[in-house]
Every structure is written in structure tokens, then in C-alpha cells.
C-alpha atoms as a PDB file:
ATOM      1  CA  UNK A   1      -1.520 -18.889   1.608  1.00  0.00           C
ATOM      2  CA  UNK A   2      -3.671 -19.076   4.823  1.00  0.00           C
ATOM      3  CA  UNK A   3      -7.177 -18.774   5.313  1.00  0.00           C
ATOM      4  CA  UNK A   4      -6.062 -15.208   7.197  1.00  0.00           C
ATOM      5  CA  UNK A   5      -4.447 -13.834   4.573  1.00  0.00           C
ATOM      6  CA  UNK A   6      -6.571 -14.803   1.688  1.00  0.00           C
ATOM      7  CA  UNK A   7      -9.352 -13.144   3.521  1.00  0.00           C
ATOM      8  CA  UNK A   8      -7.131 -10.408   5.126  1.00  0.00           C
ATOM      9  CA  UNK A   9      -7.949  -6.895   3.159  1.00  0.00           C
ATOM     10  CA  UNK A  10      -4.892  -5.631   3.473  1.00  0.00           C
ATOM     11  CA  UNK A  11      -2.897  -8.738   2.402  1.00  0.00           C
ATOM     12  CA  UNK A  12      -5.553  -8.447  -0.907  1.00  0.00           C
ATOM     13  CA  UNK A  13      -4.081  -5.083  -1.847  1.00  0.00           C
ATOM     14  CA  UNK A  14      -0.348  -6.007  -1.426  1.00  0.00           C
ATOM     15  CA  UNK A  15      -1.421  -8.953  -3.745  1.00  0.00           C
ATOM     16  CA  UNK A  16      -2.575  -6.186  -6.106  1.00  0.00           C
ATOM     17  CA  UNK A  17      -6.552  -7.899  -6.023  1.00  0.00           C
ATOM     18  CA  UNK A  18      -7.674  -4.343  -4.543  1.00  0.00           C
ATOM     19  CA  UNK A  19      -6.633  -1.268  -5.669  1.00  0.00           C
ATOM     20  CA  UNK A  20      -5.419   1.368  -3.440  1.00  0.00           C
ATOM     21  CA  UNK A  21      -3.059   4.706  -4.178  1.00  0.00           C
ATOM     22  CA  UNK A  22       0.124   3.836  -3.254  1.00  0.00           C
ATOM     23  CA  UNK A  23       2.587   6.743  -1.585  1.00  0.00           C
ATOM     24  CA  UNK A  24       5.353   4.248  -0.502  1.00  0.00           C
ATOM     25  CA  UNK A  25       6.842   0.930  -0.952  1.00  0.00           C
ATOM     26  CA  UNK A  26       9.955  -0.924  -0.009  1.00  0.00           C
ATOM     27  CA  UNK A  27      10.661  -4.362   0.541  1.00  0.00           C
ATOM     28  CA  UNK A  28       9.471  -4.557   3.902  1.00  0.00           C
ATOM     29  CA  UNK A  29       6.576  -2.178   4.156  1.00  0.00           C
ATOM     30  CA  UNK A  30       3.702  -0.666   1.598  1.00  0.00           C
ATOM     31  CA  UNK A  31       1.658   2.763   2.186  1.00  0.00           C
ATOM     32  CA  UNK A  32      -0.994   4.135   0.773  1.00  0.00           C
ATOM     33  CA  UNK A  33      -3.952   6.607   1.069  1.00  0.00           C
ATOM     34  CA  UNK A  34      -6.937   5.805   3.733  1.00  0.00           C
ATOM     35  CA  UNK A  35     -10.233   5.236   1.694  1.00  0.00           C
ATOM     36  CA  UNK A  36     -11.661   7.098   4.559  1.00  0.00           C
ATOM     37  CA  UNK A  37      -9.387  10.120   5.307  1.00  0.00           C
ATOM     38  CA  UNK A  38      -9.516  11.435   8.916  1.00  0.00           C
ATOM     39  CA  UNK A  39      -6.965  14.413   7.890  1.00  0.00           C
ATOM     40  CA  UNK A  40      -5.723  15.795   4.985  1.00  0.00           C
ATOM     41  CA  UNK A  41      -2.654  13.661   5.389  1.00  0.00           C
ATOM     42  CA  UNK A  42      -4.145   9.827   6.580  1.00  0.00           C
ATOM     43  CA  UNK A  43      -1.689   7.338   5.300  1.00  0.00           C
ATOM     44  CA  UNK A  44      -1.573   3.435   6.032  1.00  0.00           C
ATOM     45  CA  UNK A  45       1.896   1.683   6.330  1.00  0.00           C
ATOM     46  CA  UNK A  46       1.419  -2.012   6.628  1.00  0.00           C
ATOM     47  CA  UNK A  47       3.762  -4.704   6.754  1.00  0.00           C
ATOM     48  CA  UNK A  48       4.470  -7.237   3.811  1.00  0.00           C
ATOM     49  CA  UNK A  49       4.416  -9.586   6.492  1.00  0.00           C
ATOM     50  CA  UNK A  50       1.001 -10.762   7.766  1.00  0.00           C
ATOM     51  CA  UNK A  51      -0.109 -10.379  11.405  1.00  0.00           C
ATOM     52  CA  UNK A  52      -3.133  -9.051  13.108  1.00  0.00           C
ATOM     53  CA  UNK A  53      -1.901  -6.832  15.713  1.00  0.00           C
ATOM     54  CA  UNK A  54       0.374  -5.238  17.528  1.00  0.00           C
ATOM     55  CA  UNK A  55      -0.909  -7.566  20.369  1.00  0.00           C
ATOM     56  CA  UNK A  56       0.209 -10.699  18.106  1.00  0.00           C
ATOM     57  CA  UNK A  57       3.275  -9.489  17.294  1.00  0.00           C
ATOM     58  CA  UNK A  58       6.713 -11.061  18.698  1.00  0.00           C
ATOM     59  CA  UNK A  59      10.113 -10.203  19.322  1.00  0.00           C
ATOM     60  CA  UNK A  60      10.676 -11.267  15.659  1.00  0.00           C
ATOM     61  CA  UNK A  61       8.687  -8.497  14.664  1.00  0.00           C
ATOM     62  CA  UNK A  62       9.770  -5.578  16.349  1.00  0.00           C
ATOM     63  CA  UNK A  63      12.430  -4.588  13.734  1.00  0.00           C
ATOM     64  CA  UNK A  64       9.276  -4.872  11.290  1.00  0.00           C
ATOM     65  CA  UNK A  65       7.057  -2.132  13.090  1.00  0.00           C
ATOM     66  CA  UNK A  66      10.188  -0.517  13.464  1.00  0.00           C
ATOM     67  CA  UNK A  67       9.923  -0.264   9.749  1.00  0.00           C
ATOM     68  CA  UNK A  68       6.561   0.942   9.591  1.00  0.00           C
ATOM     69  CA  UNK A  69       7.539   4.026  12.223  1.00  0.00           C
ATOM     70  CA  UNK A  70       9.949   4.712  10.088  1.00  0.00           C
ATOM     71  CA  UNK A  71       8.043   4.532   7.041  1.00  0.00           C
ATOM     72  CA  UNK A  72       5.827   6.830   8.279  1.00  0.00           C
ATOM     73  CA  UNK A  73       7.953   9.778   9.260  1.00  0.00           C
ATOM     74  CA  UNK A  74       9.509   9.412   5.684  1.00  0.00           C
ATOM     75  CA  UNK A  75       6.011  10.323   4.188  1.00  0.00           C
ATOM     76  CA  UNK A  76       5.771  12.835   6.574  1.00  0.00           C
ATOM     77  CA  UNK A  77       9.512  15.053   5.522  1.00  0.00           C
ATOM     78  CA  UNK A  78       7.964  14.399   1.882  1.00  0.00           C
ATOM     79  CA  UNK A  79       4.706  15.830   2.914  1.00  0.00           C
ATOM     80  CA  UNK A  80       6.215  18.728   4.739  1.00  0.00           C
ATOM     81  CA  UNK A  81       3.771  18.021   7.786  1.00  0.00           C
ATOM     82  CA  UNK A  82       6.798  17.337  10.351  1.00  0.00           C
ATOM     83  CA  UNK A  83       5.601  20.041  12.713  1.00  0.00           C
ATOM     84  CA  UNK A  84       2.594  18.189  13.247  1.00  0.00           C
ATOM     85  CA  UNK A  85       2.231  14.488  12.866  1.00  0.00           C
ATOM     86  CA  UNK A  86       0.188  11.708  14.811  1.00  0.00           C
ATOM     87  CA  UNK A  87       1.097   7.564  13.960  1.00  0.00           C
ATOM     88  CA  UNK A  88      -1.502   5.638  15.414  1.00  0.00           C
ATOM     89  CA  UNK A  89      -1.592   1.732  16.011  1.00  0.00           C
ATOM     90  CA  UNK A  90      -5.157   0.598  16.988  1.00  0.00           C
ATOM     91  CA  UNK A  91      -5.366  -2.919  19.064  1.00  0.00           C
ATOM     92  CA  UNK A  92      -8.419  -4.524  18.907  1.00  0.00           C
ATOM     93  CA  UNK A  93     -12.162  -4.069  18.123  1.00  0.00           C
ATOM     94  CA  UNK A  94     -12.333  -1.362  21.230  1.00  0.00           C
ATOM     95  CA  UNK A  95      -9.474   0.813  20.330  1.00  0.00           C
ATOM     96  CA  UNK A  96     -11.483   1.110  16.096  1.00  0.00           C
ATOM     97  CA  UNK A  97      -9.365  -1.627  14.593  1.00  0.00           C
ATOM     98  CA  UNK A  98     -11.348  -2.765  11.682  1.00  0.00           C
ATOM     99  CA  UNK A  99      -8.472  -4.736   9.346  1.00  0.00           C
ATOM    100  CA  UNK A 100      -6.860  -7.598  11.359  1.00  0.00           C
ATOM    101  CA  UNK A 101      -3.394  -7.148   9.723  1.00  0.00           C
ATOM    102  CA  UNK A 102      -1.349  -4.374  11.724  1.00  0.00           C
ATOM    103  CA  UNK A 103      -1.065  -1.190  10.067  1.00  0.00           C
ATOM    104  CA  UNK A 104       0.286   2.146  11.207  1.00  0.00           C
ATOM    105  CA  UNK A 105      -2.311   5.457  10.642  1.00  0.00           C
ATOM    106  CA  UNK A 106      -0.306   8.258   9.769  1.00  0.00           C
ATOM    107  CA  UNK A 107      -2.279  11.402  10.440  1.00  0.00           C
ATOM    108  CA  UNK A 108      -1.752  15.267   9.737  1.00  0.00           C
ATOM    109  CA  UNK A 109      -1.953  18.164   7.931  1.00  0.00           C
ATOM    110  CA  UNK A 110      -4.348  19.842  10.361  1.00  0.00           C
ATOM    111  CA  UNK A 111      -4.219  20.431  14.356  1.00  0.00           C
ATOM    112  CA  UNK A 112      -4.498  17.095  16.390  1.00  0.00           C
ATOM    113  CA  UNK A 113      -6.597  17.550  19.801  1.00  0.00           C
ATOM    114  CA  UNK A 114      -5.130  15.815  22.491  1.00  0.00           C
ATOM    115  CA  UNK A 115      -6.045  13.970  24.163  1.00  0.00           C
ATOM    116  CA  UNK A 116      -7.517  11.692  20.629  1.00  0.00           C
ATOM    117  CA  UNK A 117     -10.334  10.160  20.628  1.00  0.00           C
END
């Protein structure tokens, strides 16, 4: 284990040391509920696979966020929110990332303003 990922919150609760409510798992990719919901639907689907961001990712990885998407718009159908969905990847400290381990937001249940932010 690296220094990153012992640190890493998100790598923490995929290591079961945090708690979280879990809506999703496969072997690739783990969701669960936001601790600070920004909708009445605000999922996170990381990656089992540590990396910061979507600006550290590689080629390697693409099938991987891939996953994540897809992740996503399965909680969504199960939801019933498909007429109105937003997934969000924040880069970086300026765009509100907080947790240095890429995760997709997965927002709805309510009208989304555009444009965000």
C-alpha cells in the first residue's frame, strides 16, 4: 500500500475502515451515498483502482472511467431519475475536488440549472 492510498479517503472506505452506504458494487467500481447530498439523488462511483484525477489518468484507464459512466446510469434506471441526470467529474482544487482519488458525482432527482455552478 502507498502512502496515497493509505491516506486516500476513498481508498479507506473500499478497505471497509470508513463506513459509507453502499448502492453499487462490482469488481471494478463501488458507489455509494454523498455524506453531503447536493440532490436528492448524489451518488459517488469510484474506481477500485487508485488515482487522483481524471487529469492523472492514462490510456490504461479509460475503460475504467468507462466503468464508472456506466455505473452511474445503472443507478440512475434503478432510481427512475433517467429524465434528468447530471455525472460530474471535478479536476482539481478549482473545479471543488476535495478527495484526490477520481470519483464520478451522480446527481438528480430535482431540476439541474445549466449552466452548473
Amino acid at each position: 500500500m502507498t502512502d496515497a492510498t493509505s491516506d486516500c479517503l476513498f481508498c479507506r472506505i473500499l478497505r471497509g475502515e470508513i463506513p459509507a452506504k453502499k448502492v453499487y458494487e462490482d469488481e471494478y467500481v463501488f458507489a455509494f451515498e454523498d455524506i453531503n447530498p447536493q440532490a436528492p439523488t448524489h451518488v459517488l462511483v469510484v474506481p477500485k483502482k487508485h488515482f487522483a484525477g481524471l487529469k492523472e489518468a492514462g490510456a490504461g484507464d479509460a475503460e475504467l472511467i468507462g466503468r464508472c459512466q456506466l455505473a452511474a446510469a445503472q443507478i440512475a434506471r434503478d432510481r427512475n431519475i433517467e429524465q434528468g441526470y447530471r455525472t460530474v467529474l471535478n479536476v482539481g482544487p478549482g473545479a471543488g475536488q476535495s478527495v484526490f482519488h477520481l470519483h464520478v458525482h451522480l446527481l438528480g432527482g430535482r431540476h439541474l440549472s445549466w449552466p452548473p455552478g
